[in-house]
PDB file of N, CA and C in Angstrom:
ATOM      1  N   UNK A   1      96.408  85.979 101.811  1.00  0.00           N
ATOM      2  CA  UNK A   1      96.544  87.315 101.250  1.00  0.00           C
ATOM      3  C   UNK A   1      97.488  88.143 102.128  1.00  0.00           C
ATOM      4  N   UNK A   2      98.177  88.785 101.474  1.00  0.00           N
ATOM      5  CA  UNK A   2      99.572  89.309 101.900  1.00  0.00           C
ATOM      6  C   UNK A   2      99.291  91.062 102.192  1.00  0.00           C
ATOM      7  N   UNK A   3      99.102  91.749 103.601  1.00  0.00           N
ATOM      8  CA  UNK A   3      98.792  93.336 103.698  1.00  0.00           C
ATOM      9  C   UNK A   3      99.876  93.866 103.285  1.00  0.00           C
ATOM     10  N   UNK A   4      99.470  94.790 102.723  1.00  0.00           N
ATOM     11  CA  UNK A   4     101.117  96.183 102.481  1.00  0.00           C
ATOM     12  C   UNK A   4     100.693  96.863 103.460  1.00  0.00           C
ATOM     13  N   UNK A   5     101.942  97.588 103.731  1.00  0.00           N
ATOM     14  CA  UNK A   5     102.264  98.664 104.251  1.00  0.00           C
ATOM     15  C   UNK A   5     103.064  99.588 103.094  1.00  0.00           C
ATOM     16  N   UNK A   6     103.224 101.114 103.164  1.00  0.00           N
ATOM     17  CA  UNK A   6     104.172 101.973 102.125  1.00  0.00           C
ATOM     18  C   UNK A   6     104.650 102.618 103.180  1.00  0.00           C
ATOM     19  N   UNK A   7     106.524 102.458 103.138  1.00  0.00           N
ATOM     20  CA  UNK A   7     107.231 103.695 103.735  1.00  0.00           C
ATOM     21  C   UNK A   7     106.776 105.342 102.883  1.00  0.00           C
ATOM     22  N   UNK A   8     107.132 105.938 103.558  1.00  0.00           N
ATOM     23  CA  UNK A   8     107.286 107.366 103.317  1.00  0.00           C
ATOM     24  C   UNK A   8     108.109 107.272 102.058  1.00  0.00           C
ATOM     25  N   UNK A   9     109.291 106.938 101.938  1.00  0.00           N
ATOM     26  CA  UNK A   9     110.162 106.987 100.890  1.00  0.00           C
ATOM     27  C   UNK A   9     109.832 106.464 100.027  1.00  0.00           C
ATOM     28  N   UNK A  10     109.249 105.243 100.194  1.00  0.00           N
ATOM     29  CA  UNK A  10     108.420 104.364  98.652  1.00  0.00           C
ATOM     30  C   UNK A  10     106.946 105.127  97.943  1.00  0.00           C
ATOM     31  N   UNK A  11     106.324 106.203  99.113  1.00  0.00           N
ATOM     32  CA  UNK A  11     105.829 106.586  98.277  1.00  0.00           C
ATOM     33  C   UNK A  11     106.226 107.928  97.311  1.00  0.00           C
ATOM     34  N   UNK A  12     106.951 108.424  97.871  1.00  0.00           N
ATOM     35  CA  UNK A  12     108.005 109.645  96.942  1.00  0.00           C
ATOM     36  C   UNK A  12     108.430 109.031  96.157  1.00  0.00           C
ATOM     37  N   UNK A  13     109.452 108.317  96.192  1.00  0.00           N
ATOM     38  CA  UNK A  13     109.773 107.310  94.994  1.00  0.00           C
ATOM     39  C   UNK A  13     108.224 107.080  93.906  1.00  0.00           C
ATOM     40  N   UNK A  14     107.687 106.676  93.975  1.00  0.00           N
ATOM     41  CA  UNK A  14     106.439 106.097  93.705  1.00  0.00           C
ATOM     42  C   UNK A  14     106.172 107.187  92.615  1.00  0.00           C
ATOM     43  N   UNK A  15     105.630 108.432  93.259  1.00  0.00           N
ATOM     44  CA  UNK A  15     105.018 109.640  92.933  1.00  0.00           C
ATOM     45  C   UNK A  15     105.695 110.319  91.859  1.00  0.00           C
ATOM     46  N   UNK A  16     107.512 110.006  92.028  1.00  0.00           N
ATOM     47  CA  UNK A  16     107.905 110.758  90.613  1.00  0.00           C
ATOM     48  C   UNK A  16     108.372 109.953  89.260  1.00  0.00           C
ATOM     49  N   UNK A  17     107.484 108.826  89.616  1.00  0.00           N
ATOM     50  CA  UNK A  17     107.365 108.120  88.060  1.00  0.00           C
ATOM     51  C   UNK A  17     106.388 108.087  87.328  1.00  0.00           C
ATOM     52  N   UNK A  18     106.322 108.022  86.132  1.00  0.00           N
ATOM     53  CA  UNK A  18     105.391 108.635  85.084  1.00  0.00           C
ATOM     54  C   UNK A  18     104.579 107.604  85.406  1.00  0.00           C
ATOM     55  N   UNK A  19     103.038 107.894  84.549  1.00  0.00           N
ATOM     56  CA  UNK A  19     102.161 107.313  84.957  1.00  0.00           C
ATOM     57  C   UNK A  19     101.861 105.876  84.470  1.00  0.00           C
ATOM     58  N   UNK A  20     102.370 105.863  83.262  1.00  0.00           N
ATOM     59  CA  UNK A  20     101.951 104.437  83.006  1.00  0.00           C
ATOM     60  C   UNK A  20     102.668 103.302  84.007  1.00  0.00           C
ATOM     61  N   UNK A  21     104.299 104.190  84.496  1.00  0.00           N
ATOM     62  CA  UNK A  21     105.102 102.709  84.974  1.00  0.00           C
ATOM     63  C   UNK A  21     104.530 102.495  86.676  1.00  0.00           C
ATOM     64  N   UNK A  22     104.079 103.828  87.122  1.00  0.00           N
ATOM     65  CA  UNK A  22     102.750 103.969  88.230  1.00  0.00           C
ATOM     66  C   UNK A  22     101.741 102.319  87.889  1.00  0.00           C
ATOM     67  N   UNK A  23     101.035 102.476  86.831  1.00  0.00           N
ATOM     68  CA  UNK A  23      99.737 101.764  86.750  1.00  0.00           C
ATOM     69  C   UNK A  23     100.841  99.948  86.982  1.00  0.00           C
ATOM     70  N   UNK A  24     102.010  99.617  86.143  1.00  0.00           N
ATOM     71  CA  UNK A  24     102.741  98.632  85.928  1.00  0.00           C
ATOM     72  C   UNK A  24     102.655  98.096  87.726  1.00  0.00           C
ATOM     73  N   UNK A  25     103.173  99.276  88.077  1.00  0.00           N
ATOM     74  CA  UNK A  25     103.817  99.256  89.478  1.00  0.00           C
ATOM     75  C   UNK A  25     102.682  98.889  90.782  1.00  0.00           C
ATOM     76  N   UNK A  26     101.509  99.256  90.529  1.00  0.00           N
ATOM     77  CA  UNK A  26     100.304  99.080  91.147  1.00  0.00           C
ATOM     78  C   UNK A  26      99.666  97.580  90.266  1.00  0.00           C
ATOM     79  N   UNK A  27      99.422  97.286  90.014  1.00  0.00           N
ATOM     80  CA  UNK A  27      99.297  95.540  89.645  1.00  0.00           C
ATOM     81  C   UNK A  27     100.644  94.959  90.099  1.00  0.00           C
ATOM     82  N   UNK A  28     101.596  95.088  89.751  1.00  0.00           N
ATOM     83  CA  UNK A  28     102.375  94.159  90.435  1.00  0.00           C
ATOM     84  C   UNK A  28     102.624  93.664  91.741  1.00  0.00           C
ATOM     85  N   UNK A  29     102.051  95.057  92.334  1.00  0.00           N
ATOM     86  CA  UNK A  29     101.944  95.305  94.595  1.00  0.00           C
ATOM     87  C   UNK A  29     100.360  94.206  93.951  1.00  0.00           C
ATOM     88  N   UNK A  30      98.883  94.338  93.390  1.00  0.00           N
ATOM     89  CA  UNK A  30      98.319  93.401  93.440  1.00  0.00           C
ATOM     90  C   UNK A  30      98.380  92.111  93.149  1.00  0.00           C
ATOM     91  N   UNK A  31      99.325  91.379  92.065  1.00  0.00           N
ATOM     92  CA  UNK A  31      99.906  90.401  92.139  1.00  0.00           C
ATOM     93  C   UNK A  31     100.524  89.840  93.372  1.00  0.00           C
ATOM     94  N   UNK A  32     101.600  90.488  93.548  1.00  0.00           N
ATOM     95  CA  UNK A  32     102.023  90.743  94.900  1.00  0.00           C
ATOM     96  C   UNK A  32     101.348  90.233  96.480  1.00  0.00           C
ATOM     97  N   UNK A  33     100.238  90.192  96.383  1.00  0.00           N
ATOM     98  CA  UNK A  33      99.527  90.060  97.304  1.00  0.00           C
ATOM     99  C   UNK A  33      98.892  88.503  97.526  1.00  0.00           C
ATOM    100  N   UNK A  34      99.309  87.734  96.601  1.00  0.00           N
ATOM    101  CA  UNK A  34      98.869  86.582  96.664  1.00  0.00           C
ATOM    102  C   UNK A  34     100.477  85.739  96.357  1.00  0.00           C
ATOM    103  N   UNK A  35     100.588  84.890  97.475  1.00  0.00           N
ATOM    104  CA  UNK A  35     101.730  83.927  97.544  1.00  0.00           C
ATOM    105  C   UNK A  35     102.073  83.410  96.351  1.00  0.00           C
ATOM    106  N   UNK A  36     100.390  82.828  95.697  1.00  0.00           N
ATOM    107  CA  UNK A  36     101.213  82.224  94.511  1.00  0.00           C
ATOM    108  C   UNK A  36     101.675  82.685  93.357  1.00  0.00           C
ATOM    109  N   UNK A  37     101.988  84.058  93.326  1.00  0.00           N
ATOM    110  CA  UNK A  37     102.729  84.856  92.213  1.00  0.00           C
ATOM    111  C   UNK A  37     103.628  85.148  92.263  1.00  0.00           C
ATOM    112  N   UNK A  38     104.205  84.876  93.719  1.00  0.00           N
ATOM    113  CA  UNK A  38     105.628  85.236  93.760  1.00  0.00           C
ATOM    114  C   UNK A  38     106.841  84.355  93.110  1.00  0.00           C
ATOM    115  N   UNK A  39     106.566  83.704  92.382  1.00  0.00           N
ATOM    116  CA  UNK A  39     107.508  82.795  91.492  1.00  0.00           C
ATOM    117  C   UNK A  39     107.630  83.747  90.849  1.00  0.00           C
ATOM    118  N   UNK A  40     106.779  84.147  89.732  1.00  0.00           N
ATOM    119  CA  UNK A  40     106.187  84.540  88.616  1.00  0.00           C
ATOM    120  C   UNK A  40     106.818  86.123  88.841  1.00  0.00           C
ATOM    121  N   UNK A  41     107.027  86.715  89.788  1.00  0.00           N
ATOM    122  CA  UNK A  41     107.677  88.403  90.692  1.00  0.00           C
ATOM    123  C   UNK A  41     108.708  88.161  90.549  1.00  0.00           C
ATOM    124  N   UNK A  42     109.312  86.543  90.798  1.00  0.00           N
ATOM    125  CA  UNK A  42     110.921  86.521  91.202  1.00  0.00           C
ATOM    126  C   UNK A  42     110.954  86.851  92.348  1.00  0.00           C
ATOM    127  N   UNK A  43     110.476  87.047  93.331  1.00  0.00           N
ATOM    128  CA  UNK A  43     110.162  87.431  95.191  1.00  0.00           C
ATOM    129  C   UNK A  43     111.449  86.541  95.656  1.00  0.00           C
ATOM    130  N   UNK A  44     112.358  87.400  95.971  1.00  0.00           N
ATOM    131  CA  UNK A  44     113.783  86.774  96.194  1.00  0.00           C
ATOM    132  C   UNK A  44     114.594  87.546  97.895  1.00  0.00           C
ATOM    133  N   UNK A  45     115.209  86.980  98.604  1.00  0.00           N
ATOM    134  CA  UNK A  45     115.807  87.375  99.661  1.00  0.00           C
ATOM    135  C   UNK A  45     117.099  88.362  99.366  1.00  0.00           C
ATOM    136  N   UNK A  46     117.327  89.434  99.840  1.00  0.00           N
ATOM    137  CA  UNK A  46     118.592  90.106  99.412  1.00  0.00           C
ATOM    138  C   UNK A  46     119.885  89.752  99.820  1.00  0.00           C
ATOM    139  N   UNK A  47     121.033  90.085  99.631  1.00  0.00           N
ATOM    140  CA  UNK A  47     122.422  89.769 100.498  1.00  0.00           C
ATOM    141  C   UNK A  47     122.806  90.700 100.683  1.00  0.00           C
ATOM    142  N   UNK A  48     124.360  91.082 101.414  1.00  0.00           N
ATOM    143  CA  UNK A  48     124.977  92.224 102.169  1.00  0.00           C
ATOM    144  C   UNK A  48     124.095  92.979 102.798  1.00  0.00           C
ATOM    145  N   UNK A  49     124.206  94.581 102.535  1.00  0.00           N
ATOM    146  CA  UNK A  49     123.753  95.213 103.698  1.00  0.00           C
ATOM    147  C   UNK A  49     122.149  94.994 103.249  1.00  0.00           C
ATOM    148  N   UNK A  50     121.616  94.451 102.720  1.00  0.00           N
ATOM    149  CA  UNK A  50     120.002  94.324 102.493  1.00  0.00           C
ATOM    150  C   UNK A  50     119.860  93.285 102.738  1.00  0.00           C
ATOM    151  N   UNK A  51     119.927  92.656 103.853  1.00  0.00           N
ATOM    152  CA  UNK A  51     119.996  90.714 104.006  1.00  0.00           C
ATOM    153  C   UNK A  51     118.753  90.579 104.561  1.00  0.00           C
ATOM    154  N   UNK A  52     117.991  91.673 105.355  1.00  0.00           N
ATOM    155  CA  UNK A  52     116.853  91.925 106.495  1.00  0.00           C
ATOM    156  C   UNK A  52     115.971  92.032 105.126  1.00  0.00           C
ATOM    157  N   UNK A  53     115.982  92.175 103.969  1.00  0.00           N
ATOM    158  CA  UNK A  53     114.942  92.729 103.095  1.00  0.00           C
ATOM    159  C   UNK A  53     114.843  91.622 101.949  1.00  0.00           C
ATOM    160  N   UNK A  54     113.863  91.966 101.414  1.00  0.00           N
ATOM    161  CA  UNK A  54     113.354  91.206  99.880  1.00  0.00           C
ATOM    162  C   UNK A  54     113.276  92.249  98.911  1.00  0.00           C
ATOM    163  N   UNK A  55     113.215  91.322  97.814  1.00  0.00           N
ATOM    164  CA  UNK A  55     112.601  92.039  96.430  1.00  0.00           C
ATOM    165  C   UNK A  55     112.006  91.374  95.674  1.00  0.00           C
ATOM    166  N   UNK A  56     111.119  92.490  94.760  1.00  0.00           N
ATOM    167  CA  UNK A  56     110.521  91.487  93.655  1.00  0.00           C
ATOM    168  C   UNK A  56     110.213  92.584  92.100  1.00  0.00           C
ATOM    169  N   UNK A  57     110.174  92.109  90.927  1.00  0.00           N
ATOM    170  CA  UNK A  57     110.527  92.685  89.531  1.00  0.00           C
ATOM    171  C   UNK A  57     109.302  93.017  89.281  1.00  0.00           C
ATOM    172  N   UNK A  58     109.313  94.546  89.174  1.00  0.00           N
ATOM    173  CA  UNK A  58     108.180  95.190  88.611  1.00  0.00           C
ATOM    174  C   UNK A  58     108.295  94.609  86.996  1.00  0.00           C
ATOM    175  N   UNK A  59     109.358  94.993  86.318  1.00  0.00           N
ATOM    176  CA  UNK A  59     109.528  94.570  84.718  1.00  0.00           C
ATOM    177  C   UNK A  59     111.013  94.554  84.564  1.00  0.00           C
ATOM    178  N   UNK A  60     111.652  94.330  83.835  1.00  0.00           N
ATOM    179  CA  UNK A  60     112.782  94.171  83.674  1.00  0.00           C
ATOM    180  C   UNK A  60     114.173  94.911  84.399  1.00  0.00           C
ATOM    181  N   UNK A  61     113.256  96.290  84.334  1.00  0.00           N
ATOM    182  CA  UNK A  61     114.268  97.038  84.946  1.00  0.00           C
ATOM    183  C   UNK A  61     114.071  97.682  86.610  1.00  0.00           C
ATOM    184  N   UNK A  62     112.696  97.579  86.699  1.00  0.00           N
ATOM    185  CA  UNK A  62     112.778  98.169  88.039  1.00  0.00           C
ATOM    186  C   UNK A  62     111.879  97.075  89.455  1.00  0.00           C
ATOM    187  N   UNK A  63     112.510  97.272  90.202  1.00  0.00           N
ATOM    188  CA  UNK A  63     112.643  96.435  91.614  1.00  0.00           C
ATOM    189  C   UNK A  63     111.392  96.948  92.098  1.00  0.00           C
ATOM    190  N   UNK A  64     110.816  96.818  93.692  1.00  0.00           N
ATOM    191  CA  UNK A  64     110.733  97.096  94.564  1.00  0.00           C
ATOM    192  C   UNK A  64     111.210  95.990  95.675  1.00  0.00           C
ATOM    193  N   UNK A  65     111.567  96.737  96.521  1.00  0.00           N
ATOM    194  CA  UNK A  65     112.086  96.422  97.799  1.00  0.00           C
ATOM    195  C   UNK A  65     111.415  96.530  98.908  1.00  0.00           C
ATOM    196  N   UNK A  66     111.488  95.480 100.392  1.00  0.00           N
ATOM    197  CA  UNK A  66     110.314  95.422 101.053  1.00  0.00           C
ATOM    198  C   UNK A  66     111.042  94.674 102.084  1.00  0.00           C
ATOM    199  N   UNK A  67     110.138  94.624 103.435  1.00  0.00           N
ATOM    200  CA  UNK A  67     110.253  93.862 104.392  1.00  0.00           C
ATOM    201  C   UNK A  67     109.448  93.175 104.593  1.00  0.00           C
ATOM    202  N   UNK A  68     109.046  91.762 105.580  1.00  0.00           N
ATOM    203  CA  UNK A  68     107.997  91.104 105.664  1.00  0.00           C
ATOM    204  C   UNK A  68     107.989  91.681 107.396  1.00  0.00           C
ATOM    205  N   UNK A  69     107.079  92.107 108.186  1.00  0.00           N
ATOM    206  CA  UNK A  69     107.112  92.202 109.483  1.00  0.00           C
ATOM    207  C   UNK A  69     106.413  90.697 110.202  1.00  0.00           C
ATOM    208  N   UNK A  70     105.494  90.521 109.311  1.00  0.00           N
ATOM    209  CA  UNK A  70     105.415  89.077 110.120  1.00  0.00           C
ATOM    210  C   UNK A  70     104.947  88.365 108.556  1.00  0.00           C
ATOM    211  N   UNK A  71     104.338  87.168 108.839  1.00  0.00           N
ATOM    212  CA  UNK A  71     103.868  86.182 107.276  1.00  0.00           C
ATOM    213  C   UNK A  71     103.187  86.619 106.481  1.00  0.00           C
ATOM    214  N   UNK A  72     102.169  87.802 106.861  1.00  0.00           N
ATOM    215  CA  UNK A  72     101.260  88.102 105.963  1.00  0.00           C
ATOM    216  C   UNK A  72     101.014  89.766 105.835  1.00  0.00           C
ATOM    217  N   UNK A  73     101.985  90.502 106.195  1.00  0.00           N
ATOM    218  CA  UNK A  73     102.060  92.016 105.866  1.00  0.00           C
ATOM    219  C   UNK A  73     103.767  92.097 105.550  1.00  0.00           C
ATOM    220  N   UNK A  74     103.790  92.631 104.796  1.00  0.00           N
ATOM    221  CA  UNK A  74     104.875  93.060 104.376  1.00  0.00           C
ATOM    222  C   UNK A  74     105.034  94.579 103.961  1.00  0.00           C
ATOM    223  N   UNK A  75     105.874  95.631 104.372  1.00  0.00           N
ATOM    224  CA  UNK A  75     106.260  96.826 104.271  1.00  0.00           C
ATOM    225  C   UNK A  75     106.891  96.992 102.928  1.00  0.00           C
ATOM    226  N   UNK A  76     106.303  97.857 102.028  1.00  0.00           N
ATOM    227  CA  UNK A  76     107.040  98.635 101.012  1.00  0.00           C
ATOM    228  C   UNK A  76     108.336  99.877 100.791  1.00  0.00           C
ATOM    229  N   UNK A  77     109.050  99.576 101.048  1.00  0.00           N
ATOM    230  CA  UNK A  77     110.584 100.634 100.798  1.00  0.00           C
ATOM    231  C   UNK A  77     110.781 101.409 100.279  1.00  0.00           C
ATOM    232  N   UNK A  78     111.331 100.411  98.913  1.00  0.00           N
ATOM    233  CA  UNK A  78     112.039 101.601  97.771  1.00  0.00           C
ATOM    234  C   UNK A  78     111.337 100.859  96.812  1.00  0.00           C
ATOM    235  N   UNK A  79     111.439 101.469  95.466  1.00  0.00           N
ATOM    236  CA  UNK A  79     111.142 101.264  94.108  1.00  0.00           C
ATOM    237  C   UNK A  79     111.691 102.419  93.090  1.00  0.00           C
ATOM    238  N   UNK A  80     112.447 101.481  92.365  1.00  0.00           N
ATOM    239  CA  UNK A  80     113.460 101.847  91.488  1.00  0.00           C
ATOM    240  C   UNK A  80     114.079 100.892  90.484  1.00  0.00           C
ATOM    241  N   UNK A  81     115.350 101.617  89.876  1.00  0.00           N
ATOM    242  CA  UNK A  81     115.897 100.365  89.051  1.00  0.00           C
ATOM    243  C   UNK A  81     117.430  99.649  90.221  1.00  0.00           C
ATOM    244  N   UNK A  82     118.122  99.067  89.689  1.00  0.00           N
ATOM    245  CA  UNK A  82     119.112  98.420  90.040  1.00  0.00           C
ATOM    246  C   UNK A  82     119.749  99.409  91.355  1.00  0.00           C
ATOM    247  N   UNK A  83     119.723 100.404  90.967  1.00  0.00           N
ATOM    248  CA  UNK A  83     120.440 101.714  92.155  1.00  0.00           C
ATOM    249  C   UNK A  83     119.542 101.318  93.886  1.00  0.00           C
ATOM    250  N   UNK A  84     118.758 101.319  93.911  1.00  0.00           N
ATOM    251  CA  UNK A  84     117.851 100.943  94.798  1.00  0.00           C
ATOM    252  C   UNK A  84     118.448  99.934  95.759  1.00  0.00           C
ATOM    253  N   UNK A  85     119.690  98.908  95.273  1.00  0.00           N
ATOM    254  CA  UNK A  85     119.968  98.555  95.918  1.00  0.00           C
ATOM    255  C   UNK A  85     121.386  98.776  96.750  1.00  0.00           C
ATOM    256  N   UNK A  86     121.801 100.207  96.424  1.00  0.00           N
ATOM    257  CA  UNK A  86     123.220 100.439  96.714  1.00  0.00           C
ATOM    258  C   UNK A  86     122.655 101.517  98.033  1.00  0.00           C
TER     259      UNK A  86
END
């Protein structure tokens, strides 16, 4: 089982999205939490200036972004759509 952590910014981010994509967004961090769903997330390594970071697909359109600090906690970032990563 995989701990979160939430930056400051992921939870602002977080806070000004409506509520249902909130509830989407909170099962997916619980999915999230177990290794073997990360196929199923798309839980993928980033490139260029996000090479230190991961991501994984809330739904089609929106990301979150994350760090692993060691194997089994990983830090929450950003969450957003595609912009998130510029």
């Amino acid at each position: 089982m995989i701990k979160i952590g939430y930056k400051p910014s992921f939870v602002r981010q977080f806070k000004r999205l409506e509520s249902d994509l909130q509830e989407e967004i909170i099962t997916k961090i619980e999915l999230f939490k177990d290794r073997a769903n990360h196929k199923i997330l798309k839980v993928h390594k980033l490139k260029g200036a996000l090479k230190d970071f991961h991501s994984f697909s809330v739904n089609y359109k929106f990301r979150i972004v994350f760090e692993f600090e060691t194997k089994n906690e990983a830090v929450l970032l950003s969450v957003g759509d595609h912009d998130i990563y510029k």
